[in-house]
C-alpha atoms as a PDB file:
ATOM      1  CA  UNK A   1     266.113 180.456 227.165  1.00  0.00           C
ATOM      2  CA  UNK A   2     265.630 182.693 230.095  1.00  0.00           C
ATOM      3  CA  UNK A   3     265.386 180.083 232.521  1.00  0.00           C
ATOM      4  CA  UNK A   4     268.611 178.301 231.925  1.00  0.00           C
ATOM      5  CA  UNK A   5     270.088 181.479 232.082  1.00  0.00           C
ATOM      6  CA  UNK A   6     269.193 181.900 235.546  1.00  0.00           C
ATOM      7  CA  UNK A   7     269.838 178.615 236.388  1.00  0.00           C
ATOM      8  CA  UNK A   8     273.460 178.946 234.913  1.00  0.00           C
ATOM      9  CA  UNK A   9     274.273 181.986 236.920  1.00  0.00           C
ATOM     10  CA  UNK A  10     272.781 180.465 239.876  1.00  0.00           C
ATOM     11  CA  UNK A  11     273.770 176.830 240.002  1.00  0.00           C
ATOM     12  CA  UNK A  12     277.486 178.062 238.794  1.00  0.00           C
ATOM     13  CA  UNK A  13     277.878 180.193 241.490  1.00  0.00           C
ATOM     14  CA  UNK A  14     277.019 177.817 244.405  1.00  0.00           C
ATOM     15  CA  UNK A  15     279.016 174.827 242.746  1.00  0.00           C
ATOM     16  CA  UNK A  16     281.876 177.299 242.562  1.00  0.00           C
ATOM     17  CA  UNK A  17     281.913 178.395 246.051  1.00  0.00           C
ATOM     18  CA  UNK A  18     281.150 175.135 247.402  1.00  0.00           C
ATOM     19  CA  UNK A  19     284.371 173.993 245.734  1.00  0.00           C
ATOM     20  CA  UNK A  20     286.387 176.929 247.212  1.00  0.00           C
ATOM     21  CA  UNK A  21     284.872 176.426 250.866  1.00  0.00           C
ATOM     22  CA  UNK A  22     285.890 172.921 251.090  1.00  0.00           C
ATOM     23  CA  UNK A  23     288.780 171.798 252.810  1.00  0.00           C
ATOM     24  CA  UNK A  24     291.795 170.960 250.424  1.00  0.00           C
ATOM     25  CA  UNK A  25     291.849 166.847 249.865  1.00  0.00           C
ATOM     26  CA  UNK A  26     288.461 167.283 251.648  1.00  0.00           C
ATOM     27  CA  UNK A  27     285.717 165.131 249.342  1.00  0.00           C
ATOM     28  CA  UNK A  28     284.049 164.154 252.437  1.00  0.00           C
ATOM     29  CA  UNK A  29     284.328 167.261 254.579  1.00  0.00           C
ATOM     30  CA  UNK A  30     281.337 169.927 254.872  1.00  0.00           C
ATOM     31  CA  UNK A  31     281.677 173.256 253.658  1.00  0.00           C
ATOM     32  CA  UNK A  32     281.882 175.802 256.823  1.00  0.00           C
ATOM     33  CA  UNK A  33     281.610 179.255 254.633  1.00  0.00           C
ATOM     34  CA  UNK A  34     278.537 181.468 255.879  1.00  0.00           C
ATOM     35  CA  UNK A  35     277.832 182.374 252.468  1.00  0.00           C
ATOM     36  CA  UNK A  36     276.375 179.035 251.194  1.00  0.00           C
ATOM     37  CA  UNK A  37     273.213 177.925 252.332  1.00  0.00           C
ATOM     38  CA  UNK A  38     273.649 175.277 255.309  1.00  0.00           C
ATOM     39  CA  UNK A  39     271.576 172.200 253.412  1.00  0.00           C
ATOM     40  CA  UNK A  40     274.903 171.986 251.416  1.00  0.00           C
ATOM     41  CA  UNK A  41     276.986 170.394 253.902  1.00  0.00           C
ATOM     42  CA  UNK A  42     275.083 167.029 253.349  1.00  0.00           C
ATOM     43  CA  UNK A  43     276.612 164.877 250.916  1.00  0.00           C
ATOM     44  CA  UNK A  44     273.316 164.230 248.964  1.00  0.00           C
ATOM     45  CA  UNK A  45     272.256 168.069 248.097  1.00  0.00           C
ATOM     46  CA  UNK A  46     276.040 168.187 246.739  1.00  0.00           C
ATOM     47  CA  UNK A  47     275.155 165.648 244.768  1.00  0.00           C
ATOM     48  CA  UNK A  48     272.415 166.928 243.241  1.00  0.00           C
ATOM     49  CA  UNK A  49     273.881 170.406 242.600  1.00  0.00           C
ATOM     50  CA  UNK A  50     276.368 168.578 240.856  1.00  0.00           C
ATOM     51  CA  UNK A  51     273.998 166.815 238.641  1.00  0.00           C
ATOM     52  CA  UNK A  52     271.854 169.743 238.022  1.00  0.00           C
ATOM     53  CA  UNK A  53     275.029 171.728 236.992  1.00  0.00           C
ATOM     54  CA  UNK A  54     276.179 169.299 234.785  1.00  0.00           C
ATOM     55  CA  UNK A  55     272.647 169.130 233.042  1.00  0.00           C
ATOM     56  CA  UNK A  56     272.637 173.007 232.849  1.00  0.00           C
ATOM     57  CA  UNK A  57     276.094 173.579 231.251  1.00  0.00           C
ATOM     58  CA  UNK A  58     274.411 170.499 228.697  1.00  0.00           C
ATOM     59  CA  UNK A  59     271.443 172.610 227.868  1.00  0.00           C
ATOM     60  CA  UNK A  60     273.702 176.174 227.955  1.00  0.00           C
ATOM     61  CA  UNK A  61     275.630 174.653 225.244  1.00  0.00           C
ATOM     62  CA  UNK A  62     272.254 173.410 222.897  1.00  0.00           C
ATOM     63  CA  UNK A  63     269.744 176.258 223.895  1.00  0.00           C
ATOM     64  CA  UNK A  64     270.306 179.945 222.732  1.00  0.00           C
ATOM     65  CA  UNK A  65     269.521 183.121 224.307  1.00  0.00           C
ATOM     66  CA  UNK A  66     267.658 185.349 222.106  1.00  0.00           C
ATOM     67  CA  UNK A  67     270.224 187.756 219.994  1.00  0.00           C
ATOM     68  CA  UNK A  68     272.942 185.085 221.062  1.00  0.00           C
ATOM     69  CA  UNK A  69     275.511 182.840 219.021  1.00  0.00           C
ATOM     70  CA  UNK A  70     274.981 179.166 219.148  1.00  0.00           C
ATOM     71  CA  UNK A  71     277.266 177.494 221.199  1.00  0.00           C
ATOM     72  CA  UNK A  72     279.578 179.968 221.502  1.00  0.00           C
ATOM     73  CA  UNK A  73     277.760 182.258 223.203  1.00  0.00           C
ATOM     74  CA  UNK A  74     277.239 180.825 226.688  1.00  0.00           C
ATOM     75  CA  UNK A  75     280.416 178.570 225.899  1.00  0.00           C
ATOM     76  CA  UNK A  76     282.435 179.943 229.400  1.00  0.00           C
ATOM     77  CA  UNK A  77     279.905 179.238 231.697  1.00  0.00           C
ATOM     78  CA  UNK A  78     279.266 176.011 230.237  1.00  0.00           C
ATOM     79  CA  UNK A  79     282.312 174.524 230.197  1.00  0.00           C
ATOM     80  CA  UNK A  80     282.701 175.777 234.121  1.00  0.00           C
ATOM     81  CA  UNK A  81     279.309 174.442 234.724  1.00  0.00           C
ATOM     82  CA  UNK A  82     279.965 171.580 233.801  1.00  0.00           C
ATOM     83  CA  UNK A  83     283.468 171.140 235.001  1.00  0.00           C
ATOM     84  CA  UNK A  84     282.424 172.276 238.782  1.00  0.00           C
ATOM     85  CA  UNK A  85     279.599 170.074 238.681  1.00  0.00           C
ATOM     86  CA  UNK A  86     281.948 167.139 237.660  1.00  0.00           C
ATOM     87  CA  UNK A  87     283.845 168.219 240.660  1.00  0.00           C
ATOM     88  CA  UNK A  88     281.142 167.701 242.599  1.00  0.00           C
ATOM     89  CA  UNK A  89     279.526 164.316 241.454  1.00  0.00           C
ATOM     90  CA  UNK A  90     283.093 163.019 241.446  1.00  0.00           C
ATOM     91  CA  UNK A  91     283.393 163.678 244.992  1.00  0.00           C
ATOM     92  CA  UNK A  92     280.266 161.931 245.931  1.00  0.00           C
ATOM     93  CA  UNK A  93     281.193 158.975 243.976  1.00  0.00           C
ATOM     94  CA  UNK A  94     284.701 158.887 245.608  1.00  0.00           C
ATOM     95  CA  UNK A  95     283.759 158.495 248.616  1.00  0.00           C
ATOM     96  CA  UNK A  96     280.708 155.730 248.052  1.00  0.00           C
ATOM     97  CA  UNK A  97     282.547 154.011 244.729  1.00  0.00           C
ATOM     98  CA  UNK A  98     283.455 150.774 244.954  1.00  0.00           C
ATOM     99  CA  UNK A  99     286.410 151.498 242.504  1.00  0.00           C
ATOM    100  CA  UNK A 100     290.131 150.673 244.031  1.00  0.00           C
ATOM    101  CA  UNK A 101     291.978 153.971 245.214  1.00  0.00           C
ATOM    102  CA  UNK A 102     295.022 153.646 242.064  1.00  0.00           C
ATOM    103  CA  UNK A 103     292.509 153.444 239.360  1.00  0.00           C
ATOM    104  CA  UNK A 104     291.028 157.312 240.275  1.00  0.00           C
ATOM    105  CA  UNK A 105     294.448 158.283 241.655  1.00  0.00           C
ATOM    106  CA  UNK A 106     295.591 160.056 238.770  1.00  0.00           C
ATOM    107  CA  UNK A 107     292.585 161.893 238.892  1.00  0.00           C
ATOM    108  CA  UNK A 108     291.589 162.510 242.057  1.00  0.00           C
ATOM    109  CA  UNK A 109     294.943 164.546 242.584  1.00  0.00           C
ATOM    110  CA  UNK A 110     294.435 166.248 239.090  1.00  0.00           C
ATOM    111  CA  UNK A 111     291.143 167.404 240.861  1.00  0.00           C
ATOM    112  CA  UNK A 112     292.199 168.221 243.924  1.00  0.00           C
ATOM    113  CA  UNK A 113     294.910 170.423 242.025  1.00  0.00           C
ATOM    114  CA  UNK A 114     292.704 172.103 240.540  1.00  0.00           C
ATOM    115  CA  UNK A 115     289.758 172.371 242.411  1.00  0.00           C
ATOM    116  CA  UNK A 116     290.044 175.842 243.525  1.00  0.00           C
ATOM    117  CA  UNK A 117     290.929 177.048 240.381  1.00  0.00           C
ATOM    118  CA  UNK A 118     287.261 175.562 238.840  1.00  0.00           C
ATOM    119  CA  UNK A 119     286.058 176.893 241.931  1.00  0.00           C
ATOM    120  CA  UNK A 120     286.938 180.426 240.880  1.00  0.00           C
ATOM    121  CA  UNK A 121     286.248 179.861 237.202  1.00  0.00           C
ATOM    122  CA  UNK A 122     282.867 178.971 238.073  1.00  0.00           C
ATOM    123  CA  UNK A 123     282.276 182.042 240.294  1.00  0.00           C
ATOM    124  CA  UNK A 124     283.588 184.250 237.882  1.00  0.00           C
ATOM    125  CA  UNK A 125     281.580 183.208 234.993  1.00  0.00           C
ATOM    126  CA  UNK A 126     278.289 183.379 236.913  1.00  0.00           C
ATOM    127  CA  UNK A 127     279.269 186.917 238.013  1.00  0.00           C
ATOM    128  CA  UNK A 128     280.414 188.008 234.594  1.00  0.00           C
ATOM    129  CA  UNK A 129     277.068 186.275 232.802  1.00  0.00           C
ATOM    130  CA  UNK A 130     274.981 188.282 235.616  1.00  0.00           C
ATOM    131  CA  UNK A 131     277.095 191.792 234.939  1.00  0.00           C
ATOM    132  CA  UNK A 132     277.320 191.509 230.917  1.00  0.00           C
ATOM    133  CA  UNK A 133     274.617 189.263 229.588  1.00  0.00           C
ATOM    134  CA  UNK A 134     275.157 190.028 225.847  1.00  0.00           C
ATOM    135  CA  UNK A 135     278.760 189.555 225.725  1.00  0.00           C
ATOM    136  CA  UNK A 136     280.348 187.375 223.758  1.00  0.00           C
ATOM    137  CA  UNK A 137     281.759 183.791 225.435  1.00  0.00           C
ATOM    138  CA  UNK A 138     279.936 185.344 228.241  1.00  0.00           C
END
């Protein structure tokens, strides 16, 4: 569908460069890049771009653009979408979670690792799914 298409691209890249704005070990600091719209510095609106990233790399993976493979198709931005949005649900949780520190240890510095690296996967999959749409993995 043309409409999670658009929401991939879009939603992908503003997860992605709110994860590379944000200060390393930073899940509570605000992102101070120009690019990204200012509402995004709230904890709440990263939130929901988290969750709403997360649901579209769901529905990238079940719906089909027309001419497309199933699955395979939109399977890059997916799995970013869904990874960066992850990222950014985790870090809301982290900070309000009841959960003791040693128990999301492990991942929490798995994440931090490799949060710029999702960051850029996410960016680059949004721009390559706007540049090539019919491509392959793309």
């Amino acid at each position: 569908m043309t409409q999670f298409y658009f929401l991939s691209i879009l939603l992908n890249a503003l997860s992605g460069g709110l994860l590379l704005s944000s200060a390393p070990g930073g899940y509570e600091t605000a992102p101070d890049s120009p690019l990204l719209p200012p509402f995004l510095a709230k904890e709440t609106p990263q939130l929901v771009l988290g969750g709403l990233t997360v649901l579209c790399g769901i529905f990238k993976l079940l719906s089909v653009f027309p001419g497309d493979l199933p699955v395979l198709g939109d399977f890059f931005p997916s799995v970013a979408g869904l990874a960066a949005g992850f990222m950014l649900v985790f870090r809301f949780y982290r900070k309000r979670g009841t959960l003791e520190d040693e128990k999301t240890e492990r991942f929490s510095a798995l994440a931090e690792k490799n949060r710029k690296f999702i960051g850029i996967a996410a960016l680059a999959s949004s721009a390559l799914h706007f540049l090539f749409p019919g491509v392959l993995f793309l």
